[in-house]
Protein backbone atom coordinates (compact mmCIF):
# COMPACT_ATOMS: atom_id res chain seq x y z
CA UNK A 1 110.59 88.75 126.69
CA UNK A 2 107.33 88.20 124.66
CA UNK A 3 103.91 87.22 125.25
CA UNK A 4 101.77 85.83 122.64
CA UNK A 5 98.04 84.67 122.19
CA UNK A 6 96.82 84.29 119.18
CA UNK A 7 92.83 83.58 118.74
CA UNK A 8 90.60 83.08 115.23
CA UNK A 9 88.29 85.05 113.64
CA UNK A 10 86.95 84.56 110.39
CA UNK A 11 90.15 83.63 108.15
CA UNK A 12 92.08 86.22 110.15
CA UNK A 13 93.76 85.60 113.20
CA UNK A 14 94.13 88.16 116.56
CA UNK A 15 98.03 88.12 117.17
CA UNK A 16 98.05 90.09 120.42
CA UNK A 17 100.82 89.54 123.19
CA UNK A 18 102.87 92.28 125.86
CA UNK A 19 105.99 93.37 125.13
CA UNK A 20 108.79 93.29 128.69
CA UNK A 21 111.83 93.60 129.52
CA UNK A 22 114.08 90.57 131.20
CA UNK A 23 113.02 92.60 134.47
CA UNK A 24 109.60 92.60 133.40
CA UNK A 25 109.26 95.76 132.67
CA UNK A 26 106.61 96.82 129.76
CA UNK A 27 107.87 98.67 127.09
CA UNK A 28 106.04 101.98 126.06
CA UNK A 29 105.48 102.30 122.53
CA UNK A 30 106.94 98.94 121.13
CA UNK A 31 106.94 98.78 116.95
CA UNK A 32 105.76 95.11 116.61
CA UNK A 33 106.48 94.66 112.44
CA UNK A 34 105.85 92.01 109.99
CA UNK A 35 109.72 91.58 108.16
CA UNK A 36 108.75 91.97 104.47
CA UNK A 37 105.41 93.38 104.80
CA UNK A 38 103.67 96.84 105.53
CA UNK A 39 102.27 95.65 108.63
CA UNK A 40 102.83 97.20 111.51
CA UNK A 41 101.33 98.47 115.06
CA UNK A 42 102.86 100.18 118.10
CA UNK A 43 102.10 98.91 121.59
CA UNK A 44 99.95 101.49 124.34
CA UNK A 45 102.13 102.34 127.27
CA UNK A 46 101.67 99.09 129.04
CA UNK A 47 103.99 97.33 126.01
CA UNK A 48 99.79 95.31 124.79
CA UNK A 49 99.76 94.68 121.23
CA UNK A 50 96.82 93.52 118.54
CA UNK A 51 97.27 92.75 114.80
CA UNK A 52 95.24 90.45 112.53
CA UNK A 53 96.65 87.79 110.49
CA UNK A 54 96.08 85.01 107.87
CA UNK A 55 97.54 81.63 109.20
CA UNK A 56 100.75 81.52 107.98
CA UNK A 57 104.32 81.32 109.27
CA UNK A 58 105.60 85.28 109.86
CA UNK A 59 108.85 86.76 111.26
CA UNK A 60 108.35 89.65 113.02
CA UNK A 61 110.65 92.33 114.32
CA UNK A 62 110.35 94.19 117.62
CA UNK A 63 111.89 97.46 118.13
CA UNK A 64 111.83 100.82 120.86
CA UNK A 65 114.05 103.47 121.08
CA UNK A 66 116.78 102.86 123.91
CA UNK A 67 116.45 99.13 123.39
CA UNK A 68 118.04 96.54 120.74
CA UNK A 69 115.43 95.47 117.99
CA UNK A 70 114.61 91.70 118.21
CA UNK A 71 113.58 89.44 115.57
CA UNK A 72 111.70 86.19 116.10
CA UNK A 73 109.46 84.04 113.73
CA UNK A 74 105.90 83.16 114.63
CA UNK A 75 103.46 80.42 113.07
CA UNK A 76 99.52 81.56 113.42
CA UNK A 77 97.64 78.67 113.14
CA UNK A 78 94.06 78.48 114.25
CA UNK A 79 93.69 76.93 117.59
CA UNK A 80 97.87 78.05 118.32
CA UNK A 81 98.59 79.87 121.48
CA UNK A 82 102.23 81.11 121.61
């Protein structure tokens, strides 16, 4: 399951969210990726991520060893709370 907020900040966006499992378990050290780009951040140990973005429409993949890698597509829009 994923968690999303996204909040503006000067042309960039804060895409942050918490990465769990169906149980609702956090996953340590979740790759959060941008599919086509170079960005990229790992969650902390409680599965929280941050990354900035321009508004735009981005698919993102989600991946952790021991666990199948999930793709999903976002829009970040200012004002948008996913």
């Amino acid at each position: 399951m994923v968690q999303v907020s996204i909040y503006g900040q000067q042309n960039k966006y804060l895409l942050q969210g918490k990465i769990v499992t169906v149980a609702g378990v956090p996953v340590k050290n979740v790759t959060i990726k941008i599919t086509g780009r170079s960005n990229a951040v790992v969650g902390d140990s409680s599965g929280f991520f941050k990354m900035l973005l321009q508004a735009g429409v981005y698919k993102i993949e989600i991946s952790s060893v021991g666990f199948k890698t999930k793709q999903t597509q976002i829009s970040v829009q200012s004002d948008t709370s996913i």
